[in-house]
Protein backbone atom coordinates (compact mmCIF):
# COMPACT_ATOMS: atom_id res chain seq x y z
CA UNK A 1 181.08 108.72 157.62
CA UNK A 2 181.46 112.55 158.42
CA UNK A 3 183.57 112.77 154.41
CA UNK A 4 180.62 110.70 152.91
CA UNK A 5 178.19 112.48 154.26
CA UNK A 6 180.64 115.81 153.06
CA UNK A 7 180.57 114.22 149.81
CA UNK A 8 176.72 113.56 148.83
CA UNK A 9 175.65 116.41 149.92
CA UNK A 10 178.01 118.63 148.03
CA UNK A 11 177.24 116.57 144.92
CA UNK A 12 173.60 116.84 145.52
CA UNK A 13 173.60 120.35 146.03
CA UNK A 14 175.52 120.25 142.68
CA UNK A 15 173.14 118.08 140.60
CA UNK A 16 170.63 120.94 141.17
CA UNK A 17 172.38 123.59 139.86
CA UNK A 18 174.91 122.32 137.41
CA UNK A 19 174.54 122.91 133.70
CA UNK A 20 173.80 119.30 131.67
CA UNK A 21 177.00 117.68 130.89
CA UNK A 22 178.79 119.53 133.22
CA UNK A 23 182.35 117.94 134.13
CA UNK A 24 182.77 117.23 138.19
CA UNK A 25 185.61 118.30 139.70
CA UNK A 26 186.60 114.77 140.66
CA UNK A 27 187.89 114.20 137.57
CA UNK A 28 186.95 111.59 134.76
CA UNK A 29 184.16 109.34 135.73
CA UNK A 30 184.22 106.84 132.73
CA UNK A 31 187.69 105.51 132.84
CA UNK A 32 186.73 102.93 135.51
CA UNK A 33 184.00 100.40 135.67
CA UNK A 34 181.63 100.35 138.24
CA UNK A 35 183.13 97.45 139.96
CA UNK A 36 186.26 98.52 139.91
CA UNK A 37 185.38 101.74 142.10
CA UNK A 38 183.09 99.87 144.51
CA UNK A 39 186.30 97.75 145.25
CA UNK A 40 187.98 100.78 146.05
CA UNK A 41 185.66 102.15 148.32
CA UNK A 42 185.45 99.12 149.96
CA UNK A 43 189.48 98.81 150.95
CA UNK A 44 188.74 102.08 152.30
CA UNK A 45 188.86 105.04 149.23
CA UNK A 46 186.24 107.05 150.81
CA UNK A 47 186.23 109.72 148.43
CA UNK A 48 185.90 106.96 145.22
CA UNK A 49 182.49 106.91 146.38
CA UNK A 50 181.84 110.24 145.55
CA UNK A 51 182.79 109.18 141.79
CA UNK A 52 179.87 106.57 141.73
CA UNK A 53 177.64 109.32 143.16
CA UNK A 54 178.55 111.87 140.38
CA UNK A 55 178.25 108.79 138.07
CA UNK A 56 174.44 108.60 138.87
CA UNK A 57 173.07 111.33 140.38
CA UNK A 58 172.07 113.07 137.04
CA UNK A 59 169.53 110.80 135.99
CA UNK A 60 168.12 110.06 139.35
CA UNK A 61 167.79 113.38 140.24
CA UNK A 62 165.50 113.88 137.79
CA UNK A 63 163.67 111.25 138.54
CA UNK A 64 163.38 111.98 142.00
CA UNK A 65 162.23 114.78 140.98
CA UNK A 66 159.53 114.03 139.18
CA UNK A 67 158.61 111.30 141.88
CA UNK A 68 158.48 113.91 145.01
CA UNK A 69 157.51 117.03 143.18
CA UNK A 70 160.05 119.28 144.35
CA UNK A 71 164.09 119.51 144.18
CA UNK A 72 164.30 120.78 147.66
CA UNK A 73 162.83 117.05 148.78
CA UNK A 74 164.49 115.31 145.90
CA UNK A 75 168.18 116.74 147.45
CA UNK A 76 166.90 115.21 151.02
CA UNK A 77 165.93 111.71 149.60
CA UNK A 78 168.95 111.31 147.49
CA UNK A 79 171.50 112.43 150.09
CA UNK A 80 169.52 109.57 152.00
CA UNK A 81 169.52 107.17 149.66
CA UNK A 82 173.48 107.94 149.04
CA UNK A 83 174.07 107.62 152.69
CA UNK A 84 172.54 104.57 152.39
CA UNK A 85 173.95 102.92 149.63
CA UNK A 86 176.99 103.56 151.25
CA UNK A 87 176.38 101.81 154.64
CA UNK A 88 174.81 98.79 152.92
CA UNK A 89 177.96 98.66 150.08
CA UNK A 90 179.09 95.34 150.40
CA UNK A 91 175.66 94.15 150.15
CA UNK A 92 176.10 95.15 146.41
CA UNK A 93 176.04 91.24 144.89
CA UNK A 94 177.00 92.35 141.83
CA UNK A 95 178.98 95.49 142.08
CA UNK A 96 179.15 96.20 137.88
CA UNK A 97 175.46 96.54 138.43
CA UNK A 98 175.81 99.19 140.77
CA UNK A 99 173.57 101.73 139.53
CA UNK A 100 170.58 99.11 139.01
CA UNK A 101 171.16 98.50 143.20
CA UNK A 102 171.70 102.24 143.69
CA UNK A 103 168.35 102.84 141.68
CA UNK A 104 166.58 100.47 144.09
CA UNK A 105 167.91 102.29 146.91
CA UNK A 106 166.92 105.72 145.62
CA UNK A 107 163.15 104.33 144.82
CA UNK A 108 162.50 102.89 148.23
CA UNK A 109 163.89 106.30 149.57
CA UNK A 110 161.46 108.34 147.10
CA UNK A 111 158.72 106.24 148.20
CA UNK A 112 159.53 106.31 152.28
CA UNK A 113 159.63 110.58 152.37
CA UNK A 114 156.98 110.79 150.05
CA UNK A 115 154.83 108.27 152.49
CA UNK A 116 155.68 110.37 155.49
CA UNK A 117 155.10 113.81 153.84
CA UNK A 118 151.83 112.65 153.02
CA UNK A 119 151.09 112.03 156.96
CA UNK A 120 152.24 115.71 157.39
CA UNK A 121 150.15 117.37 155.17
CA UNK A 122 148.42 117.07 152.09
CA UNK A 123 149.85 119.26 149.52
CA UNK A 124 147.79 119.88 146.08
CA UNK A 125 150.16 123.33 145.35
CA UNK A 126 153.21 123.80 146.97
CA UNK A 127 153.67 127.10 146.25
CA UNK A 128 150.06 129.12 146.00
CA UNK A 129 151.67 132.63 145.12
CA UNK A 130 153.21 130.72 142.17
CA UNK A 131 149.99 129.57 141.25
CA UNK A 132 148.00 132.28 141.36
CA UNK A 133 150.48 134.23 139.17
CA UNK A 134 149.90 131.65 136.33
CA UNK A 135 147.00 133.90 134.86
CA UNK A 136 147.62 136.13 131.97
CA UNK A 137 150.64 134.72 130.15
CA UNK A 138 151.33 131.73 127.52
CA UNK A 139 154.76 131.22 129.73
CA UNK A 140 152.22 131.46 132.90
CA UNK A 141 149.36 129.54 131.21
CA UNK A 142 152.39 127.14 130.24
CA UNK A 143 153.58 126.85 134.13
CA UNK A 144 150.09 125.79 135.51
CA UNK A 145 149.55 123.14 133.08
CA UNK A 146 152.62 121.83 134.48
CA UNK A 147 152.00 122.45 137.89
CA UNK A 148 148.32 120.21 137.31
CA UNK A 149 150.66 117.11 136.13
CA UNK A 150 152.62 117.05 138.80
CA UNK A 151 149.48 117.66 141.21
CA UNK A 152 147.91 114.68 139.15
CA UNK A 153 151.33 112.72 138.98
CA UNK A 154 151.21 112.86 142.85
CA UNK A 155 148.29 111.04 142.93
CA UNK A 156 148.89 108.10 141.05
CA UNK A 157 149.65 104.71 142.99
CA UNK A 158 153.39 104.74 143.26
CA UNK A 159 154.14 101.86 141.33
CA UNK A 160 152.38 103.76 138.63
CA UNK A 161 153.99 106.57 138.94
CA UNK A 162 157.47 105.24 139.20
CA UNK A 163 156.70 103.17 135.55
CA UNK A 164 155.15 106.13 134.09
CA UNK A 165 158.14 108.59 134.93
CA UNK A 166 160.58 105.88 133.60
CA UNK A 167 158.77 104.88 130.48
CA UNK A 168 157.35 108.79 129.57
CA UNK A 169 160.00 111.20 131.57
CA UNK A 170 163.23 109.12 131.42
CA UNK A 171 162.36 107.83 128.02
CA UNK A 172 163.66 104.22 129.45
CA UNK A 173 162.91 101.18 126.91
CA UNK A 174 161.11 98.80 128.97
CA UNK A 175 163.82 96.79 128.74
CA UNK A 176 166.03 99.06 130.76
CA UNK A 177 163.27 99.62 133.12
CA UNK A 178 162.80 95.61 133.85
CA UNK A 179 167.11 95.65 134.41
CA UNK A 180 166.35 98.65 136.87
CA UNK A 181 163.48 97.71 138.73
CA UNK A 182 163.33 93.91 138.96
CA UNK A 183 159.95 93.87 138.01
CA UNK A 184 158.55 92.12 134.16
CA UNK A 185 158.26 93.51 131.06
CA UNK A 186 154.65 92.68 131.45
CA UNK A 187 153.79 94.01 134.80
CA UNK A 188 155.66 97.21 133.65
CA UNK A 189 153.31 97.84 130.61
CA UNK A 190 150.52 97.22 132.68
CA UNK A 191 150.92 100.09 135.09
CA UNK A 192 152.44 102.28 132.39
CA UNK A 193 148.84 101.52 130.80
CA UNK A 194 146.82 101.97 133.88
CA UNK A 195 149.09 105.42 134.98
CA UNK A 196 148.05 106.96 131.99
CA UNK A 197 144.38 106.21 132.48
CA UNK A 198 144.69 107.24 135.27
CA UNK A 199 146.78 110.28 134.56
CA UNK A 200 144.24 111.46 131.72
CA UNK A 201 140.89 110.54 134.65
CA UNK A 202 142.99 113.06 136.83
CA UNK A 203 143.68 115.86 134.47
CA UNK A 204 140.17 115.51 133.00
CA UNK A 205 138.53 116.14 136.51
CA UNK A 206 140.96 118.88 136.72
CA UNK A 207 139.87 120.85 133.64
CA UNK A 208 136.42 120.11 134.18
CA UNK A 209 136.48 122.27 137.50
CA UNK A 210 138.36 124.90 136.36
């Protein structure tokens, strides 16, 4: 457990601070399909796993990301939710849909800290000296925009907020997003629909009181 553990969070730290399209150092990650690497980690090719990892953690860094609202808390729920995965492996059914079972994993995780960070405190800006600097500038103007859709993407029921980020961030057909998430075509639509009502309530209120 102690080289898993070694592994995720050296590939999370990674996925933060790696260029796009940047080759990992454990060599090619396409040659072998995603069954055939669970297998391996399975008859006990610890460090295969961190293959799948690297495999992944890309796009679902970014969208923990966009789900928590900060990379420090995305690194902590994805080393989780890696940690996880691992520990619940063979409960993969269908191990060449690995990354639709890792995604699960990784949502529930998202979900969980972002539940119990919200019985800490509640956050509108997480960094205030940030904000008030965003006066003055286009590139400043530019950054607190931002900063309001992520306050007003926090607020959104999750479900919402997980089909919105999907459908408008990760650019997912829905689908891809049904294969991910398990849930209809249907039902997806319909919260993609009601996040960006809600979205556009949120940052309406917003302007209005600045």
């Amino acid at each position: 457990m102690g080289a898993v553990l070694a592994i995720s969070a050296r590939l999370c730290r990674q996925s933060l601070c790696d260029p796009p399209g940047c080759c990992c150092s454990l060599g090619v990650v396409h040659d072998r399909t995603d069954g055939q690497l669970v297998a391996e980690v399975l008859a006990g090719r610890v460090d295969t796993y961190g293959i799948l990892v690297r495999r992944y953690q890309d796009a679902y860094v970014r969208f923990a990301i966009r789900m928590l609202g900060s990379r420090d808390d995305a690194d902590d729920a994805l080393q989780s939710a890696f940690l996880r995965a691992y520990r619940k492996l063979d409960e993969c059914q269908d191990p060449n849909r690995f990354g639709a079972w890792l995604y699960q994993i990784v949502s529930n995780e998202c979900r969980t800290f972002a539940s119990r960070r919200a019985l800490r405190e509640r956050r509108m800006v997480r960094d205030e000296l940030e904000l008030d600097r965003a006066v003055g500038s286009d590139s400043n103007e530019r950054s607190g925009e931002l900063e309001d859709i992520q306050r007003a993407l926090d607020r959104l029921d999750p479900d919402q907020k997980e089909a919105f980020i999907l459908k408008h961030v990760e650019e997912l057909s829905y689908d891809e997003m049904a294969e991910l998430t398990g849930v209809s075509v249907s039902a997806l639509k319909m919260r993609v629909k009601r996040g960006c009502e809600r979205l556009r309530q949120l940052l309406d209120n917003s302007r209005s009181l600045s």
